[in-house]
C-alpha atoms as a PDB file:
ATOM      1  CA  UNK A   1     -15.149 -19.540 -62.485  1.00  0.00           C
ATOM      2  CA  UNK A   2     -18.911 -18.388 -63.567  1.00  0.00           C
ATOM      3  CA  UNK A   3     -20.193 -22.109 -63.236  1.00  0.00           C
ATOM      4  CA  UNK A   4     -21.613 -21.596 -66.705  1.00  0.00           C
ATOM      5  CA  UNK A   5     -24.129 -18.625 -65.345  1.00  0.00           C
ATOM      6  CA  UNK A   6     -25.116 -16.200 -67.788  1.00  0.00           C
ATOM      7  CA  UNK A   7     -26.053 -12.390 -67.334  1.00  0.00           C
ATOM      8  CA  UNK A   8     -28.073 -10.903 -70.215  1.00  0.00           C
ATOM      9  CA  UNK A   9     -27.895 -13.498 -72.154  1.00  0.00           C
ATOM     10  CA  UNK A  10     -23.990 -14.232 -72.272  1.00  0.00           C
ATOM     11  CA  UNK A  11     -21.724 -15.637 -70.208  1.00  0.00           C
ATOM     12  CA  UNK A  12     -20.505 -13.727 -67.143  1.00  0.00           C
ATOM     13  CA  UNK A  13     -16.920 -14.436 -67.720  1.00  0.00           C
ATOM     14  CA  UNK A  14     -16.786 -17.935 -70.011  1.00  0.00           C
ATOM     15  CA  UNK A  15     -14.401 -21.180 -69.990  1.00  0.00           C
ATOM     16  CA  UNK A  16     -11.776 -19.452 -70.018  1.00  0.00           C
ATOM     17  CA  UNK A  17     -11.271 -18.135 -66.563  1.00  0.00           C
ATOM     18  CA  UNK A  18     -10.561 -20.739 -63.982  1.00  0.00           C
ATOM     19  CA  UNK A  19      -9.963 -20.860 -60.421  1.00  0.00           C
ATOM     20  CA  UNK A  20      -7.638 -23.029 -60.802  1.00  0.00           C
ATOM     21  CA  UNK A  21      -5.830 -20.395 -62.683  1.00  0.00           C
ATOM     22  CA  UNK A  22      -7.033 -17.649 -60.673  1.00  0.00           C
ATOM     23  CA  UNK A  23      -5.719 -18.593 -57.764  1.00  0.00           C
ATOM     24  CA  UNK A  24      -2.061 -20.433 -59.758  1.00  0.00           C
ATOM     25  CA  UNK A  25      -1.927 -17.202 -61.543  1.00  0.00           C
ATOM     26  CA  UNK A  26      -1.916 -14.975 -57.665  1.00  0.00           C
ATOM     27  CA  UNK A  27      -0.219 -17.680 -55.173  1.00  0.00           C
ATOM     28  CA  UNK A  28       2.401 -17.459 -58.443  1.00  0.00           C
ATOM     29  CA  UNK A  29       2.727 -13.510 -58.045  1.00  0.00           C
ATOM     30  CA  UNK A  30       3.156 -13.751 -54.714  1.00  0.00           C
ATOM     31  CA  UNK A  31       6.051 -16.350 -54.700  1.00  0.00           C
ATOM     32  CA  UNK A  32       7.919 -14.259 -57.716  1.00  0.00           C
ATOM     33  CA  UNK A  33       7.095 -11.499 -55.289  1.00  0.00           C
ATOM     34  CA  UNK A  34       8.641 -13.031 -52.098  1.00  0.00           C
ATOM     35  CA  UNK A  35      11.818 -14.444 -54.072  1.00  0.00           C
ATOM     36  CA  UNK A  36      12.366 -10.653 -54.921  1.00  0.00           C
ATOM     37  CA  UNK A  37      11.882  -9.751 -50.930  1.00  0.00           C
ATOM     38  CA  UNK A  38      14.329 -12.740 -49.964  1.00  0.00           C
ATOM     39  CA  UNK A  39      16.946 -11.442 -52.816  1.00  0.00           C
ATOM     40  CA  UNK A  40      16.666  -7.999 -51.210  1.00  0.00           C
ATOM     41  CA  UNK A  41      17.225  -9.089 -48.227  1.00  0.00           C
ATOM     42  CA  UNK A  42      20.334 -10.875 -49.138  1.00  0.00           C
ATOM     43  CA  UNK A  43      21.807  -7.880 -50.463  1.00  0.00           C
ATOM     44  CA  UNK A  44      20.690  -6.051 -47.389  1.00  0.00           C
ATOM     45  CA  UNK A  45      18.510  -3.858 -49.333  1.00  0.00           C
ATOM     46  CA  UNK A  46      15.678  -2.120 -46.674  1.00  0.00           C
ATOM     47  CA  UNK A  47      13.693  -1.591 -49.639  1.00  0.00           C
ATOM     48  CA  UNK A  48      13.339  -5.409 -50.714  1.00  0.00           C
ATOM     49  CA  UNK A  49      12.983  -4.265 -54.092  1.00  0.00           C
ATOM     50  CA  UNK A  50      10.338  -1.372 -53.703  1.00  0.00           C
ATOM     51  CA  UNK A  51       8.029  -3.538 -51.533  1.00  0.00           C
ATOM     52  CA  UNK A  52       8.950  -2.446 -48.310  1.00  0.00           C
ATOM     53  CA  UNK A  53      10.380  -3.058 -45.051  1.00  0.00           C
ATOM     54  CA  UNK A  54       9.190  -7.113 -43.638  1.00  0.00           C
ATOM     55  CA  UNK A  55       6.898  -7.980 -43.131  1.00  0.00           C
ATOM     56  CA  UNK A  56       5.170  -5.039 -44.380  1.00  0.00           C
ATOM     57  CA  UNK A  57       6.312  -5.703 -47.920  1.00  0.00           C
ATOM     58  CA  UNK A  58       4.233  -9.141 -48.075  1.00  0.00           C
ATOM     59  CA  UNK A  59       0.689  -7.283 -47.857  1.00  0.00           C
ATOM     60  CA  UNK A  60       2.257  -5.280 -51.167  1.00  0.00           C
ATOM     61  CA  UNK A  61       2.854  -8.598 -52.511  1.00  0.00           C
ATOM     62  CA  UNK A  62      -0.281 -10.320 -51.860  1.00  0.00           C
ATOM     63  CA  UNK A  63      -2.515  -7.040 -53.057  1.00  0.00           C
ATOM     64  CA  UNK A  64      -0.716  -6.770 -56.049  1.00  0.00           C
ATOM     65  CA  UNK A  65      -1.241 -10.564 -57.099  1.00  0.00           C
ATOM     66  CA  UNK A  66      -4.641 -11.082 -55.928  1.00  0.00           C
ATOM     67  CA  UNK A  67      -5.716  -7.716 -57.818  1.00  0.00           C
ATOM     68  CA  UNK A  68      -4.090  -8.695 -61.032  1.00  0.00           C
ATOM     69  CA  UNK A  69      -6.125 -11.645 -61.194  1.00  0.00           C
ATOM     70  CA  UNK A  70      -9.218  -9.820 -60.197  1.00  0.00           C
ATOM     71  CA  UNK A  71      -8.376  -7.288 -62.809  1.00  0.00           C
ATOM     72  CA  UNK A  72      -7.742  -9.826 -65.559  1.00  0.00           C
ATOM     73  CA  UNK A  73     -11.479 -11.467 -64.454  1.00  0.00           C
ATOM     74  CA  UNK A  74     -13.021  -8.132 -64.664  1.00  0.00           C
ATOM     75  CA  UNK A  75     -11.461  -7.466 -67.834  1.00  0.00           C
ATOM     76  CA  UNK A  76     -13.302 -11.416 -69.080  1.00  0.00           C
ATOM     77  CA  UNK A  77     -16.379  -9.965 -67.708  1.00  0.00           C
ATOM     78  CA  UNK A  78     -16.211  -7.012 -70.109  1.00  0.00           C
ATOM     79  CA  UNK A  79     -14.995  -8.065 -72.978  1.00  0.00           C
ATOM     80  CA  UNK A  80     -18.760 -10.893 -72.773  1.00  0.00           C
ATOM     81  CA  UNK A  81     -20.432  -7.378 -72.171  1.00  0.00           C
ATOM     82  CA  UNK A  82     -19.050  -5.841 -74.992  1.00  0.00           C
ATOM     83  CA  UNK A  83     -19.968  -8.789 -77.208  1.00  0.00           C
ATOM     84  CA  UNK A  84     -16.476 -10.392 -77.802  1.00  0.00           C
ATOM     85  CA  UNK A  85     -15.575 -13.999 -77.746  1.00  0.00           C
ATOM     86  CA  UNK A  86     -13.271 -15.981 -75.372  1.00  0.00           C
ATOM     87  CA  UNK A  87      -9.648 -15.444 -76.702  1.00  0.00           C
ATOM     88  CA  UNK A  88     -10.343 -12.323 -79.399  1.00  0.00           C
ATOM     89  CA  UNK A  89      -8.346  -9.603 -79.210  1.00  0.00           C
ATOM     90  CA  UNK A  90      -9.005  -6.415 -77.382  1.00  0.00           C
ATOM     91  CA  UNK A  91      -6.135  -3.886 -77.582  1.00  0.00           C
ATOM     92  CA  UNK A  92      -5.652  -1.695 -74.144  1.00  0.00           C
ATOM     93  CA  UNK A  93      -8.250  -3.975 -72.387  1.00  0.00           C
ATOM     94  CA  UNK A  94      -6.305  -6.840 -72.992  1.00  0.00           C
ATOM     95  CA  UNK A  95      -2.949  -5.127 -71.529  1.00  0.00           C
ATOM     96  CA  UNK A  96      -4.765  -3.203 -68.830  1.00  0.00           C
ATOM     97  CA  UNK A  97      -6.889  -4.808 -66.781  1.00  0.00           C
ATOM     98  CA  UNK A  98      -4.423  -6.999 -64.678  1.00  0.00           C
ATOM     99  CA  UNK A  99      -2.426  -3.467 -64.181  1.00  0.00           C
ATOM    100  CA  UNK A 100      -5.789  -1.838 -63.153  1.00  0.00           C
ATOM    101  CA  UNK A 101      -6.700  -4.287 -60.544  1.00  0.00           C
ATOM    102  CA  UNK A 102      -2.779  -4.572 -58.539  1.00  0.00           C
ATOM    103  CA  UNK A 103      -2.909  -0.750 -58.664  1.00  0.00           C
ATOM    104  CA  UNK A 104      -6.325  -0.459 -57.056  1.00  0.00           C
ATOM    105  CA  UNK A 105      -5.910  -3.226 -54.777  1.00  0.00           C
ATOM    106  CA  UNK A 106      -2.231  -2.231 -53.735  1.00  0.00           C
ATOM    107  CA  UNK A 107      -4.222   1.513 -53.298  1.00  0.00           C
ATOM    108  CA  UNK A 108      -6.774  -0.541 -51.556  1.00  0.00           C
ATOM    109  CA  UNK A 109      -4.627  -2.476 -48.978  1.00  0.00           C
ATOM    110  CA  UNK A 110      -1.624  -0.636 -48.527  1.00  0.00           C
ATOM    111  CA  UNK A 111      -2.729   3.063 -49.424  1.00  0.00           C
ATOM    112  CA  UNK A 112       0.411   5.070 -47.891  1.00  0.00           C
ATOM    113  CA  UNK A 113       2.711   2.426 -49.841  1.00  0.00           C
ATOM    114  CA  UNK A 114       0.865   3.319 -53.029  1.00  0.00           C
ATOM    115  CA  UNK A 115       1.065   6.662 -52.698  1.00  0.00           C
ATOM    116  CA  UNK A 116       4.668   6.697 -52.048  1.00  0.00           C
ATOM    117  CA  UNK A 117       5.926   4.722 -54.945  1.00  0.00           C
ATOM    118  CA  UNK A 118       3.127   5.795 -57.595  1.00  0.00           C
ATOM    119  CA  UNK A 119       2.248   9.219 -56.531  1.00  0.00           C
ATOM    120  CA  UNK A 120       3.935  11.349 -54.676  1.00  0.00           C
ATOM    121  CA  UNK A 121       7.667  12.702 -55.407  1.00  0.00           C
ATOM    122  CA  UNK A 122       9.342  10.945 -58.392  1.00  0.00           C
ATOM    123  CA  UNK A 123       6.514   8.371 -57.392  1.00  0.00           C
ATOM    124  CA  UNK A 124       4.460   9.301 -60.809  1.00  0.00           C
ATOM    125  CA  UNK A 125       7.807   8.547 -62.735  1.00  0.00           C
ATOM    126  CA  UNK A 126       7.330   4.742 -61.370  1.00  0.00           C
ATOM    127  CA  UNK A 127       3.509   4.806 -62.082  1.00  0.00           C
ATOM    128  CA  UNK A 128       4.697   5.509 -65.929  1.00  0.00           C
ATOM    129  CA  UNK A 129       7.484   3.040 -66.175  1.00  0.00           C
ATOM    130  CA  UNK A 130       4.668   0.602 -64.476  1.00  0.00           C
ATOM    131  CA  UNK A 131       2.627   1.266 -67.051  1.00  0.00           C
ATOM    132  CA  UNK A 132       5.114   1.215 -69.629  1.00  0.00           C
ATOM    133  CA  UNK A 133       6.771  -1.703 -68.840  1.00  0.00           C
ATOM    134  CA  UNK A 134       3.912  -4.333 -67.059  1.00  0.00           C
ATOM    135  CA  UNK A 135       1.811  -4.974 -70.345  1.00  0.00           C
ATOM    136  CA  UNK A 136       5.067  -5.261 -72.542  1.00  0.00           C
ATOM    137  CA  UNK A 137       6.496  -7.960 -70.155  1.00  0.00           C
ATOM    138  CA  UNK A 138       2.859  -9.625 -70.206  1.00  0.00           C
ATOM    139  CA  UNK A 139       2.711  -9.315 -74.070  1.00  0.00           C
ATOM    140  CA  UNK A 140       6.064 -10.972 -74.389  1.00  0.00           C
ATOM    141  CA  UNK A 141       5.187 -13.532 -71.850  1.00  0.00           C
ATOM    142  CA  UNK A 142       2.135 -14.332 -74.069  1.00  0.00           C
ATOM    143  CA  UNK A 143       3.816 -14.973 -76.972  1.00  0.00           C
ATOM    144  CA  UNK A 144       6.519 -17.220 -75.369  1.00  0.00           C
ATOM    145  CA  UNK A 145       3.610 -18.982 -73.829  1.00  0.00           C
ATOM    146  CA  UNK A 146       1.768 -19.391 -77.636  1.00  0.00           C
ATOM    147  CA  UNK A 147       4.783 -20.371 -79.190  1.00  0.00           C
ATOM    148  CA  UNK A 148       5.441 -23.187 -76.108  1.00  0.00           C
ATOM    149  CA  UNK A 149       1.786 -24.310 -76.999  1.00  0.00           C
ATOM    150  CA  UNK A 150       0.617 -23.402 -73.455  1.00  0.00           C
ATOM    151  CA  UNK A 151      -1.729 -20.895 -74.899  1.00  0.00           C
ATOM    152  CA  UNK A 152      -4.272 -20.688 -78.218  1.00  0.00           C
ATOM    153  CA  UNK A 153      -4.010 -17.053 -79.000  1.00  0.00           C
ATOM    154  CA  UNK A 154      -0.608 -14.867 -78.661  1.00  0.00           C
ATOM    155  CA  UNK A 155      -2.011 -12.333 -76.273  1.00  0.00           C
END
């Protein structure tokens, strides 16, 4: 994704950030995300699985995906600032940076959303099961993917 370009004297995000796995990594979200919507709307659910109302519920979708990635690429770009290599292991960083970047873009894009399923009423409840929950699903999705071989390092 950096085209090799350095900043400082290190690379500004290094090999291993893509765009080919940017953008697999969002259009990805955002399919998982619309099979959820579709489900939901088979049941009848208005909700469509705490996205939404349609078409409304897609911008959640989208936001959410697109700012993961963006979060995970920020979280590249400091980890070369802080002087670590591609693939070492940074605890919180390495769990939170994806979950930064959905929250602030889903803030971002769909602020009243946000704010009604992470903030206000029984809203901060969901922000802490979000936070809870996200980076031990990722962790576990890491280690399935090291132990397929589709990955070098567990996390």
């Amino acid at each position: 994704m950096d085209f090799g370009r350095s900043w400082r004297g290190k690379r500004l995000l290094g090999d291993g950030k893509t765009w080919r796995g940017f953008v697999g990594g969002a259009v990805s979200g955002t399919v998982f995300g619309l099979i959820q919507i579709a489900l939901a709307d088979q049941y009848n659910s208005e909700d469509s699985f705490g996205f939404g109302a349609w078409p409304a519920s897609l911008l959640a979708v989208i936001a959410i995906s697109f700012g993961s990635m963006v979060g995970d690429t920020f979280g590249a770009f400091t980890k070369r600032r802080l002087g670590y290599e591609r693939g070492a292991k940074v605890p919180i960083l390495d769990q939170y940076n994806f979950v930064l970047g959905a929250l602030v873009f889903a803030a971002f894009f769909r602020p009243g959303w946000f704010l009604d399923h992470y903030i206000y009423g029984s809203g901060i409840a969901g922000l802490l099961v979000f936070l809870i929950i996200v980076p031990v699903l990722h962790r576990g999705i890491n280690i399935i993917g090291y132990k397929l071989g589709k990955k070098d390092v567990p996390w």
